[in-house]
N, C-alpha and C. Protein backbone atom coordinates (compact mmCIF):
# COMPACT_ATOMS: atom_id res chain seq x y z
N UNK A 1 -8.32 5.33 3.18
CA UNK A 1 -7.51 6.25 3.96
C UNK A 1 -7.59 7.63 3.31
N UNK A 2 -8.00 8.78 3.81
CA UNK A 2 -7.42 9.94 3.61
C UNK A 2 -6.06 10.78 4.16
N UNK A 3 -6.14 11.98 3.96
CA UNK A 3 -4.94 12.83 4.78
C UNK A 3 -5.67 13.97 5.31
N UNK A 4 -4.39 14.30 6.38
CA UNK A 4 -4.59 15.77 6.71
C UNK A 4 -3.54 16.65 6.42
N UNK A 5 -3.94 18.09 7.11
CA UNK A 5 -2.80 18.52 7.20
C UNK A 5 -2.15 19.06 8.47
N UNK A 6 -1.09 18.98 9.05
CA UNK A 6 -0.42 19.06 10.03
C UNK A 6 -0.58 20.44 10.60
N UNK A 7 -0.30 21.18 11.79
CA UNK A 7 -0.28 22.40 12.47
C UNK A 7 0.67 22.68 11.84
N UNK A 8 1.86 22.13 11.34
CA UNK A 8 3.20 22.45 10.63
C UNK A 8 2.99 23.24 9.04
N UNK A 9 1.99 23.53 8.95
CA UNK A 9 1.47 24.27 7.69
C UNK A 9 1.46 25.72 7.69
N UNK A 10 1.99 25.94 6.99
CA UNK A 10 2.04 27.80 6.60
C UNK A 10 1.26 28.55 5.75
N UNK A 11 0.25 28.03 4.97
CA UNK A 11 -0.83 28.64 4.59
C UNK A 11 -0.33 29.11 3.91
N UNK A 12 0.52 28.41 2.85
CA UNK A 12 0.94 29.32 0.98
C UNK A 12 -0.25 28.83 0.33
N UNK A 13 -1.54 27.88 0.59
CA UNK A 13 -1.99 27.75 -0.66
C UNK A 13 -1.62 27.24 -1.80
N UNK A 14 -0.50 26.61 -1.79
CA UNK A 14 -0.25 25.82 -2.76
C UNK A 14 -1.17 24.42 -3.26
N UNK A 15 -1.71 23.85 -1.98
CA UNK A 15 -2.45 22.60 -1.90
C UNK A 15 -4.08 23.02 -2.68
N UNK A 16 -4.20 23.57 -1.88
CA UNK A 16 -5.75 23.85 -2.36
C UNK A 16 -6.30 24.17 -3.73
N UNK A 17 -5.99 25.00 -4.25
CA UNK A 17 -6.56 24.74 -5.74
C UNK A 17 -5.90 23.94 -6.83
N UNK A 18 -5.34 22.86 -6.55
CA UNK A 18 -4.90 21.54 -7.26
C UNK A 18 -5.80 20.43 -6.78
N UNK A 19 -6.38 20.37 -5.77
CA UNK A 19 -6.76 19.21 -5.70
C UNK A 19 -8.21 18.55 -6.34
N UNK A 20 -8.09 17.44 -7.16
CA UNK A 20 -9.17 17.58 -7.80
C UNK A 20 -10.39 16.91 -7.68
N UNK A 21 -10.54 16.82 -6.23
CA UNK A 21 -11.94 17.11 -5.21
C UNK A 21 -12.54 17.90 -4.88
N UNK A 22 -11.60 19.00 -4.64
CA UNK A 22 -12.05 20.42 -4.12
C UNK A 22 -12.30 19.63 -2.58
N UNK A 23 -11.13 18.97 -1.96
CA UNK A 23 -11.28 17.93 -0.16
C UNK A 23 -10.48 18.96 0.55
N UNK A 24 -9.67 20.11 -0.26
CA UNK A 24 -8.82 21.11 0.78
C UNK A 24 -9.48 22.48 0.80
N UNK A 25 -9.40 22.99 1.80
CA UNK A 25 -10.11 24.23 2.41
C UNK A 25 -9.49 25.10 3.52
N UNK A 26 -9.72 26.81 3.23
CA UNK A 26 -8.89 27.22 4.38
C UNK A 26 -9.16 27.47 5.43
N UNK A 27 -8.60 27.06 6.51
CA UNK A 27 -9.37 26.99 7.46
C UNK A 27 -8.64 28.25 8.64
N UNK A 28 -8.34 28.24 9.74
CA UNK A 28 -7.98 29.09 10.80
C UNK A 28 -7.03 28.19 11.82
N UNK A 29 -6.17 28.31 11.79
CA UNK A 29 -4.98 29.50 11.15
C UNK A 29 -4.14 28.59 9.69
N UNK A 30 -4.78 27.42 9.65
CA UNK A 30 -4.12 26.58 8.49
C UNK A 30 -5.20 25.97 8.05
N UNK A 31 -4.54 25.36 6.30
CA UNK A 31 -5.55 24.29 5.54
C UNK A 31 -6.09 23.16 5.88
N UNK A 32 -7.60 22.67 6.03
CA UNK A 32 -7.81 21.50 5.73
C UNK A 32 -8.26 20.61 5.00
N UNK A 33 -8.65 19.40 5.75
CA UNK A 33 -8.72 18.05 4.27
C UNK A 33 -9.80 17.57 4.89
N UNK A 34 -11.27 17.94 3.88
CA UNK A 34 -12.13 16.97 4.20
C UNK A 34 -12.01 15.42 3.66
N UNK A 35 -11.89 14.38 5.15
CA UNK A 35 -11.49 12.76 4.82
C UNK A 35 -12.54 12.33 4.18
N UNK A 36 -13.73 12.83 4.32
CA UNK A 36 -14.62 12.48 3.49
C UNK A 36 -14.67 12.58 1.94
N UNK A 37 -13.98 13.66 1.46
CA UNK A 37 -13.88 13.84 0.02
C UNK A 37 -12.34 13.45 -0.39
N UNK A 38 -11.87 13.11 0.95
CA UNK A 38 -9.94 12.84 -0.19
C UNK A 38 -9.92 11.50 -0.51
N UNK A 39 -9.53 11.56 -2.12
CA UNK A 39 -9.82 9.73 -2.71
C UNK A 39 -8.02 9.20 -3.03
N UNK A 40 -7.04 10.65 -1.84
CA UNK A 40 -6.02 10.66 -2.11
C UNK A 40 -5.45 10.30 -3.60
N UNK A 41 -6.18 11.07 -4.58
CA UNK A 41 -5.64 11.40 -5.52
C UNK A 41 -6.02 10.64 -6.74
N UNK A 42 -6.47 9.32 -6.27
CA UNK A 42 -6.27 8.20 -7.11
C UNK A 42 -7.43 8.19 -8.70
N UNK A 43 -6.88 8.40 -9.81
CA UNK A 43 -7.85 8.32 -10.92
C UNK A 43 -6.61 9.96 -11.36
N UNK A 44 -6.33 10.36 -10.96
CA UNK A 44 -6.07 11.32 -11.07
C UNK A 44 -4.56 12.11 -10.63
N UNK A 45 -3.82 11.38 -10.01
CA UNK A 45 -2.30 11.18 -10.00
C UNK A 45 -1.33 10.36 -9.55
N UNK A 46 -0.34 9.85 -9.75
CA UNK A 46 0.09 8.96 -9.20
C UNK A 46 0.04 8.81 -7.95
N UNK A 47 0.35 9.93 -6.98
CA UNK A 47 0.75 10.09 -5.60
C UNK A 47 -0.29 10.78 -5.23
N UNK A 48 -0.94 11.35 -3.93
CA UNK A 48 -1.62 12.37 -3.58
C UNK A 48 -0.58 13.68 -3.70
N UNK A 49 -1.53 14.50 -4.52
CA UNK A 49 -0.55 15.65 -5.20
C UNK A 49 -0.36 16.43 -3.77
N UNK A 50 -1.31 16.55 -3.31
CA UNK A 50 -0.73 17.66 -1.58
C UNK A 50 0.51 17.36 -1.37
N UNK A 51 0.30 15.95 -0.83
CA UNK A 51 1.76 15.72 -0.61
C UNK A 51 2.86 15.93 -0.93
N UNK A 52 2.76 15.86 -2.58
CA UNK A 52 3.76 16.36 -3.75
C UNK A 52 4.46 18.21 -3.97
N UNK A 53 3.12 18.28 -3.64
CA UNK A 53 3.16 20.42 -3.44
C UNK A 53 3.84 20.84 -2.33
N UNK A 54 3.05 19.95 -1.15
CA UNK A 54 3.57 20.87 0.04
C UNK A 54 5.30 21.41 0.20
N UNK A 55 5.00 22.74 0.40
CA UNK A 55 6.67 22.78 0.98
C UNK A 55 7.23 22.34 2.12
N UNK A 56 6.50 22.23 3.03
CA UNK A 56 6.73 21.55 4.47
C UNK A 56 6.39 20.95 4.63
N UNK A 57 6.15 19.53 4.23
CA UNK A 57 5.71 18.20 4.10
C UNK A 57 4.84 18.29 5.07
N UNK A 58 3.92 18.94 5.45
CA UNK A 58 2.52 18.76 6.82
C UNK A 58 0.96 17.79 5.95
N UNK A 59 1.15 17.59 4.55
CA UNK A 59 0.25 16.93 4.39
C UNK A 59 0.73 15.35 4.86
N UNK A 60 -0.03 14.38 5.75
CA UNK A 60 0.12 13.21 5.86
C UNK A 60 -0.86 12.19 6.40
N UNK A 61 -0.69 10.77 5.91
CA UNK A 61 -2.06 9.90 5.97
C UNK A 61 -2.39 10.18 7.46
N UNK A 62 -3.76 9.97 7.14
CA UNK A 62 -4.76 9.78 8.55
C UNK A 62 -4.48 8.37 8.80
């Protein structure tokens, strides 16, 4: 399973340079999540950190 991120996103950038895939990217008019590269976190934090960052909870499983 990966994630995305929701239209409910405001584009602070908080997500994107934490993740340590480099699976988030900015896109128009909000961030996305390549499913291909999100290993949702695992090796590398407990939780998927997006999830953890976001302020408006718009990161969520595919």
């Amino acid at each position: 399973m990966s994630y995305k991120i929701t239209e409910d996103c405001i584009a602070c950038g908080a997500c994107e340079p934490e993740c340590p895939v480099n699976a988030i990217s900015t896109g128009e008019p909000i961030y996305t999540i390549d499913a291909d590269k999100c290993i949702e976190c695992k090796e590398h934090y407990d939780a998927p950190h997006c999830v953890e960052l976001c302020p408006v909870e718009c990161c969520v499983p595919v």
